[in-house]
N, C-alpha and C. Protein backbone atom coordinates (compact mmCIF):
# COMPACT_ATOMS: atom_id res chain seq x y z
N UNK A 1 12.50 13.02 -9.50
CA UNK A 1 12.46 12.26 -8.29
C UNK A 1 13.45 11.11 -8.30
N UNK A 2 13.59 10.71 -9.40
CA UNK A 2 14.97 9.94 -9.55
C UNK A 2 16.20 10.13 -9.01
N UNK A 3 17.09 9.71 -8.30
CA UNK A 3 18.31 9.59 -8.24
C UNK A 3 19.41 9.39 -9.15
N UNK A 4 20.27 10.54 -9.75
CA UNK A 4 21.04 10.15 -10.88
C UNK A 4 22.24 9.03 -10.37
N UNK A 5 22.71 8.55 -9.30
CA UNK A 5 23.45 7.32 -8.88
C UNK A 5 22.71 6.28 -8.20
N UNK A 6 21.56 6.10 -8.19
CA UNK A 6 21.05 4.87 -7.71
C UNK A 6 19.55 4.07 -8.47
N UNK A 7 19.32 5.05 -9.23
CA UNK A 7 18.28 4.54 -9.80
C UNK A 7 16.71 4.80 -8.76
N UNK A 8 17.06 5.33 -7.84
CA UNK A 8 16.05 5.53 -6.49
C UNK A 8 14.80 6.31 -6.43
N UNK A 9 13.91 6.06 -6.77
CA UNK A 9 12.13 6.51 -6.28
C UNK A 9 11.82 6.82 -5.14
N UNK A 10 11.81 7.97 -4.69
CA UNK A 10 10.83 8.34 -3.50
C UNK A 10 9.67 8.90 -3.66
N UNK A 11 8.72 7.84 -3.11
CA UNK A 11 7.67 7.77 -2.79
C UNK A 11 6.85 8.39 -4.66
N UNK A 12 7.45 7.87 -5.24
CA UNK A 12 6.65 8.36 -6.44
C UNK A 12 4.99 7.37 -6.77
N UNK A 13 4.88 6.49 -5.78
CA UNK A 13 3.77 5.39 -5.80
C UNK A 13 2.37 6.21 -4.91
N UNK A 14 1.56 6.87 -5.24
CA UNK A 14 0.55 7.75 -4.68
C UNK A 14 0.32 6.71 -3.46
N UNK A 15 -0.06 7.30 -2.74
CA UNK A 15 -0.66 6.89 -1.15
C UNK A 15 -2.03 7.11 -1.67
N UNK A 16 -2.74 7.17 -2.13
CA UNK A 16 -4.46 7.75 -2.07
C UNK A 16 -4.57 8.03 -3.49
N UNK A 17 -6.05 7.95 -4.24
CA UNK A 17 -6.67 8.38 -5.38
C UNK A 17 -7.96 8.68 -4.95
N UNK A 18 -8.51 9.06 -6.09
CA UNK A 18 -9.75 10.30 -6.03
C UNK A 18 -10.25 9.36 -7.24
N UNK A 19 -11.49 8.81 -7.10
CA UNK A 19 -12.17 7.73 -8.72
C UNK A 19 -13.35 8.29 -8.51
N UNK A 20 -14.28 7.96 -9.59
CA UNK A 20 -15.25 7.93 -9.68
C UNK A 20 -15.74 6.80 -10.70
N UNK A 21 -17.21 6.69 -10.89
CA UNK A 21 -17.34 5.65 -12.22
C UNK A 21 -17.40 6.62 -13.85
N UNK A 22 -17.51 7.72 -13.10
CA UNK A 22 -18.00 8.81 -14.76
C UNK A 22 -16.40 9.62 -15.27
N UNK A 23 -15.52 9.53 -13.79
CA UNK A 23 -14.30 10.64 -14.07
C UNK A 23 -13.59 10.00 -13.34
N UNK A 24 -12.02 10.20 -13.30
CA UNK A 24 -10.82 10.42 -12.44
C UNK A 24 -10.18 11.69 -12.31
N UNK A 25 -9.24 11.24 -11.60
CA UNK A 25 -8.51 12.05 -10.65
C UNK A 25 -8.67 13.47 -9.81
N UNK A 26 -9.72 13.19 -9.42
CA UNK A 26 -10.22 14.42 -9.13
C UNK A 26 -11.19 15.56 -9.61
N UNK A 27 -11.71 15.36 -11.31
CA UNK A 27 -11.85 16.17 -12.07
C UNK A 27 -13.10 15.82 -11.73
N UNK A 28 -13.63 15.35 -11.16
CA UNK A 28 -15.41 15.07 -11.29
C UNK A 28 -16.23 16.21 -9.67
N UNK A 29 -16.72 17.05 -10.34
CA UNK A 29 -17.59 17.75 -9.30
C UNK A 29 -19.11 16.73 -8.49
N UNK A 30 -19.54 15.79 -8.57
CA UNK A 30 -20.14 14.86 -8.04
C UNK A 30 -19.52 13.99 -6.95
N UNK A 31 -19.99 14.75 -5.74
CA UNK A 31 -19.10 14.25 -4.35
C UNK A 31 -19.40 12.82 -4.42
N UNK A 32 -20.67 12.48 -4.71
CA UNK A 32 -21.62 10.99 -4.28
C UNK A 32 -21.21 10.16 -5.02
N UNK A 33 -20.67 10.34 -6.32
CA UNK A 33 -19.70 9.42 -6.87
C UNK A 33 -18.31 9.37 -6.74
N UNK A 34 -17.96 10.01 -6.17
CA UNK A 34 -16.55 9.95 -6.46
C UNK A 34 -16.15 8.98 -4.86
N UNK A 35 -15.33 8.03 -5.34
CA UNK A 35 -14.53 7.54 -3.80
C UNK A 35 -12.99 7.70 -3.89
N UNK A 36 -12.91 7.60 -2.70
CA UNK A 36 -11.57 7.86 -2.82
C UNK A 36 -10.65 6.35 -2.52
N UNK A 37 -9.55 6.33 -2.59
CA UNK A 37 -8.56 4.66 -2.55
C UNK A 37 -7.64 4.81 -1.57
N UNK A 38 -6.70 4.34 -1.02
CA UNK A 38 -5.67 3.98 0.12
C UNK A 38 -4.77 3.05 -0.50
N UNK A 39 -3.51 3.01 -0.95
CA UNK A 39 -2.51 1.65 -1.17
C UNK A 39 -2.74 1.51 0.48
N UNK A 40 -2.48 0.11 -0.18
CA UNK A 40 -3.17 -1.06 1.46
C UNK A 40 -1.96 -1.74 0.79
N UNK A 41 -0.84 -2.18 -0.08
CA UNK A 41 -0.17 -3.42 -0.28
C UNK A 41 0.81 -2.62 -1.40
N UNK A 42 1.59 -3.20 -1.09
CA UNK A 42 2.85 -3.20 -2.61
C UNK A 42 3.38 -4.49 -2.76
N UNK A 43 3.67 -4.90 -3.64
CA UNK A 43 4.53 -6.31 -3.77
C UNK A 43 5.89 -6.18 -4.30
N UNK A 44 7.03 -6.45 -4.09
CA UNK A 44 8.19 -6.07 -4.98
C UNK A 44 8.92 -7.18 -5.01
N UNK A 45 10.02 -7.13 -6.74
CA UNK A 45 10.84 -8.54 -6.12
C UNK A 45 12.18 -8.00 -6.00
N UNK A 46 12.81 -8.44 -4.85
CA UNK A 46 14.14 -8.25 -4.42
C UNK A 46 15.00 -8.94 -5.45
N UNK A 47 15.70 -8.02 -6.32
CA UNK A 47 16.58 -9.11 -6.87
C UNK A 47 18.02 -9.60 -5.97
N UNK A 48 18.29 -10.62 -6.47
CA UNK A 48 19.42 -11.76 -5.87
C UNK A 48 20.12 -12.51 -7.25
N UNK A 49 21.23 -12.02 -7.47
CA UNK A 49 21.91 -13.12 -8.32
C UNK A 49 21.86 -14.46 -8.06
N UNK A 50 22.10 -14.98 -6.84
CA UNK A 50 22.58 -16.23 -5.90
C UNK A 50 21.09 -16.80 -6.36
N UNK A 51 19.92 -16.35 -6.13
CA UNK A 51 18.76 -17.53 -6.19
C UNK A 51 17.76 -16.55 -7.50
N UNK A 52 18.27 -15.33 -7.64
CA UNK A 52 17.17 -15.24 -8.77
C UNK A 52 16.39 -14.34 -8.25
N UNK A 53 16.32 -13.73 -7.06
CA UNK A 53 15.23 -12.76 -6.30
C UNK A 53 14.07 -13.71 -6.02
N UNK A 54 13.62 -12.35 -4.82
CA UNK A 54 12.48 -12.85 -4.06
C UNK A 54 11.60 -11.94 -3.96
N UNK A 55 9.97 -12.53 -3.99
CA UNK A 55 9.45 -11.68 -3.49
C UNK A 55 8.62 -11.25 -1.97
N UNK A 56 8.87 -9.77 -1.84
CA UNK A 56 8.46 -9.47 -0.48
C UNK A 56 6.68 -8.46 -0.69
N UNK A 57 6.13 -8.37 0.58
CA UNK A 57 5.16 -7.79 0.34
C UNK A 57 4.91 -6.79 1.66
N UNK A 58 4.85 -5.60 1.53
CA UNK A 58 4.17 -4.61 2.41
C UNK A 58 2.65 -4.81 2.55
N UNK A 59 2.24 -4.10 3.63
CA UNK A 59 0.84 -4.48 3.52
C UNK A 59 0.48 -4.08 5.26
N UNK A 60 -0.43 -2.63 4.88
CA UNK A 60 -0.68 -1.78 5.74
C UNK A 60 -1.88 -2.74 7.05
N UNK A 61 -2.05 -3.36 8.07
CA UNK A 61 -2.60 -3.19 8.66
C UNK A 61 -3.80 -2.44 9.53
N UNK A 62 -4.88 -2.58 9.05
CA UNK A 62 -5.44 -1.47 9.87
C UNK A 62 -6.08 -2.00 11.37
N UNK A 63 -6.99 -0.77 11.82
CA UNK A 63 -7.25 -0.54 12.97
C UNK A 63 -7.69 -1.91 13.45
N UNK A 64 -8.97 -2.25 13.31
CA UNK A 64 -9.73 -3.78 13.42
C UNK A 64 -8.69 -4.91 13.90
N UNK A 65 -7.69 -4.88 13.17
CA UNK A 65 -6.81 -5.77 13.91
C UNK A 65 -5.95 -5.32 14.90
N UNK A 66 -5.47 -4.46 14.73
CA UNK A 66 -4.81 -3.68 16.07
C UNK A 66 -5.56 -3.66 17.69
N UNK A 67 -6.74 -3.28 16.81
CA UNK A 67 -8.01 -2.87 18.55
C UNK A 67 -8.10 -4.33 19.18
N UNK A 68 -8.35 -5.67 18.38
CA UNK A 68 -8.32 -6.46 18.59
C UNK A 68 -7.22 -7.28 19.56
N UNK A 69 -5.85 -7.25 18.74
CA UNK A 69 -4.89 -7.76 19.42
C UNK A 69 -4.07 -7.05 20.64
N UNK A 70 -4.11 -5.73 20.04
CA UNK A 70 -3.39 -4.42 20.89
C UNK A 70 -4.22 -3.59 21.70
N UNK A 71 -5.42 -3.95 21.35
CA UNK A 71 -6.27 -2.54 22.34
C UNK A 71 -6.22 -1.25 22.12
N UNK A 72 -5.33 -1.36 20.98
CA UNK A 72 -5.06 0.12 20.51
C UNK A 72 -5.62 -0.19 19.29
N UNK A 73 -6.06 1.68 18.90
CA UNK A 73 -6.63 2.07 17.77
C UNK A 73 -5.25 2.33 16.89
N UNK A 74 -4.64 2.14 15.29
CA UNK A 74 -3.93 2.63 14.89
C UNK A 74 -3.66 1.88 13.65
N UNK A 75 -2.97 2.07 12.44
CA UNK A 75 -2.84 1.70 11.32
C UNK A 75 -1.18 1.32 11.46
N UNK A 76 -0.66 0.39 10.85
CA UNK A 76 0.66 -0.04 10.92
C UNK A 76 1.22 -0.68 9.68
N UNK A 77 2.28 -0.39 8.77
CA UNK A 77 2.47 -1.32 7.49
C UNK A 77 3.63 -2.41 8.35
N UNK A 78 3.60 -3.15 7.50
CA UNK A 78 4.43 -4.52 7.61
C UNK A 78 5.52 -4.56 6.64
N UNK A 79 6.23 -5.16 6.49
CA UNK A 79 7.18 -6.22 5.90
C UNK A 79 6.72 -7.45 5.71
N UNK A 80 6.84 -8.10 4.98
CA UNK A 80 6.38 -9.35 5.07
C UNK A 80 7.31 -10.30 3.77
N UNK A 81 8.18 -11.23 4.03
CA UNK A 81 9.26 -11.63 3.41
C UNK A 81 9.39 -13.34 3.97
N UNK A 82 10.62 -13.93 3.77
CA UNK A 82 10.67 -15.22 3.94
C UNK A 82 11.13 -15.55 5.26
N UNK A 83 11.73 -14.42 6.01
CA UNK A 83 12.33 -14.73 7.27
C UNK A 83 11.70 -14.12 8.25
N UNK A 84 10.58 -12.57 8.14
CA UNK A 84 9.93 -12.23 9.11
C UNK A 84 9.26 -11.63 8.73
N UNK A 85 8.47 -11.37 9.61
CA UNK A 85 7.33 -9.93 9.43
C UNK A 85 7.40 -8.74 10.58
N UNK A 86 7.92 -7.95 10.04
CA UNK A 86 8.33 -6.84 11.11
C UNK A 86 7.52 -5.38 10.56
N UNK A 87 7.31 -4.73 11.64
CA UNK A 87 7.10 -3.35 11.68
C UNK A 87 7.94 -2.43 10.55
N UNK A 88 7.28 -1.63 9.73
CA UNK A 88 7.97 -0.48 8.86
C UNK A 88 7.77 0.44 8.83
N UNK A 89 8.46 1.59 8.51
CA UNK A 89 8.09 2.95 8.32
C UNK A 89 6.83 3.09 7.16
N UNK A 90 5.98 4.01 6.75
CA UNK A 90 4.94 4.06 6.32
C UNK A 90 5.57 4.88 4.78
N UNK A 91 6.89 5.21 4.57
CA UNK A 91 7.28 5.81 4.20
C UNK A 91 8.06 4.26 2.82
N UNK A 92 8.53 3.06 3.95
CA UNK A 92 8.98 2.38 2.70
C UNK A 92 8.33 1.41 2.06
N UNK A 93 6.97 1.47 2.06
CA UNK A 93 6.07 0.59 1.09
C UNK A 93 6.45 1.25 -0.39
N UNK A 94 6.67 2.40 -0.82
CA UNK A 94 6.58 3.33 -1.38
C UNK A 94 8.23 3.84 -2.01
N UNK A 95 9.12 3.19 -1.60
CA UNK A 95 10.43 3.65 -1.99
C UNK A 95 11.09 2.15 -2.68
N UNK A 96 11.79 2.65 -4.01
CA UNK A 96 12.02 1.40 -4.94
C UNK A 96 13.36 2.03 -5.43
N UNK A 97 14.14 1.36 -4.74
CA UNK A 97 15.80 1.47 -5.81
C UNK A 97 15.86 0.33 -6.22
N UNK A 98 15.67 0.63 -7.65
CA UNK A 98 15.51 0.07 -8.72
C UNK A 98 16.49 -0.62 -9.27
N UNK A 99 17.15 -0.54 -8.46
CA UNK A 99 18.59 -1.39 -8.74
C UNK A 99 18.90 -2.97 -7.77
N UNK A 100 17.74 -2.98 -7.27
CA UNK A 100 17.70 -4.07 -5.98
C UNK A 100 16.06 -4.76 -5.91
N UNK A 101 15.11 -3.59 -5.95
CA UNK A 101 13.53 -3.59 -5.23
C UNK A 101 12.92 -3.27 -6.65
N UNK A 102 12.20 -4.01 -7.33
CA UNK A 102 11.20 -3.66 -8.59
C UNK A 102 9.63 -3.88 -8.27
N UNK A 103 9.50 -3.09 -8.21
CA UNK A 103 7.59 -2.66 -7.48
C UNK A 103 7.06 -3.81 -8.58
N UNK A 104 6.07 -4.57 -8.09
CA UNK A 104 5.46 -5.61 -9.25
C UNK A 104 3.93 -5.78 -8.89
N UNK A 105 3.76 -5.11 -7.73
CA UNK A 105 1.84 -4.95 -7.57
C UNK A 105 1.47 -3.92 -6.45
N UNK A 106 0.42 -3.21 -7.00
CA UNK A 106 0.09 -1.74 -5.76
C UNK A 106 -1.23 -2.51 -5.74
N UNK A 107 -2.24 -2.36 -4.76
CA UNK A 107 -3.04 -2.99 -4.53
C UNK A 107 -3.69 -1.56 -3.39
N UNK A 108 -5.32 -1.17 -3.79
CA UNK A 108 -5.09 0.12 -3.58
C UNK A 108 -7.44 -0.45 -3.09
N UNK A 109 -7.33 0.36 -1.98
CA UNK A 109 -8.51 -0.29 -1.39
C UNK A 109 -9.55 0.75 -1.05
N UNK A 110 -10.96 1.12 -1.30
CA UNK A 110 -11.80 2.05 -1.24
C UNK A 110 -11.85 2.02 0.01
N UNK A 111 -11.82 3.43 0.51
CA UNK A 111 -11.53 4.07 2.08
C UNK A 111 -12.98 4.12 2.32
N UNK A 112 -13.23 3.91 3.60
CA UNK A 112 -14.55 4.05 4.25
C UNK A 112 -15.67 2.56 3.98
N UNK A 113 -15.18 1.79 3.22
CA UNK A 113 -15.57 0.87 2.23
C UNK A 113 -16.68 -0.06 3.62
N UNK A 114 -16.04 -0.18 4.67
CA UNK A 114 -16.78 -1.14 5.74
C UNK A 114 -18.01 -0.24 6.37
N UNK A 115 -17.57 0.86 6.40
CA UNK A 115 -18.50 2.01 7.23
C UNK A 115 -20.06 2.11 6.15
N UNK A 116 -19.55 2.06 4.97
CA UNK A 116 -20.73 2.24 3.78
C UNK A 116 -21.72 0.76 3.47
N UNK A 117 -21.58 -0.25 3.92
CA UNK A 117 -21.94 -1.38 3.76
C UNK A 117 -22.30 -2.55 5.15
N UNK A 118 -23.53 -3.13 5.55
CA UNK A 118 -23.26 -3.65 6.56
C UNK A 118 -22.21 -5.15 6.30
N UNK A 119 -21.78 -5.20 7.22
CA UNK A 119 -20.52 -6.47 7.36
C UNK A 119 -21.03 -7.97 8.13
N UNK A 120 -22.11 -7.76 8.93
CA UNK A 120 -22.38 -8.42 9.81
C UNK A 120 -22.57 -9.38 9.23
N UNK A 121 -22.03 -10.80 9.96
CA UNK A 121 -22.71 -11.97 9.24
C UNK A 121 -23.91 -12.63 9.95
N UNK A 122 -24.72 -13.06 9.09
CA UNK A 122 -25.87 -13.55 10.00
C UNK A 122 -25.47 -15.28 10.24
């Protein structure tokens, strides 16, 4: 998956895992334990000769805030850096040329996690 001239990763950072508390990756026949995960975040630092690099952070948005602000239902990743926060493909949380972008935190969140638990505050 490497690039022999750029040092370049695609998408080698899983989107989703399969856990349990007794097994991973899948290998556990016990549906009721096993949950599954979502990367919700990557952190990377941009290197920069001039200041030393920076770091930026992706970080998927979900629905709850969307329905809220947008009225729409839908999941959206971000950018999130020193000068803006803009809209991204879902595709570059997940892509690291390694010659610029060094992945430095995946941050990975149990799916269904609100639906299984009440939230409400009293």
């Amino acid at each position: 998956m490497e690039s022999a001239d750029t040092g370049l990763f695609r998408g080698w950072v899983p989107g989703g895992n399969c856990c349990s508390v007794l097994c991973c990756a899948g290998q556990c026949d016990d549906e009721e334990n096993t949950f599954l995960y979502d990367l919700v975040v990557t952190v990377a630092h941009v290197l920069d000769p001039r200041t030393g690099g920076n770091l930026v952070a992706h970080i998927k948005v979900g629905e709850t805030y969307h329905q809220r602000k947008e009225g729409v239902t839908h999941k959206q990743w971000y950018l999130f850096n020193d000068f803006l926060i803009e809209p991204i493909d879902k595709c570059d949380p997940v892509q690291f040329d390694l010659s610029w972008k060094i992945p430095c935190s995946l941050y990975y969140a149990r799916r269904n996690l609100n639906s299984r638990h009440d939230l409400t505050s009293r």
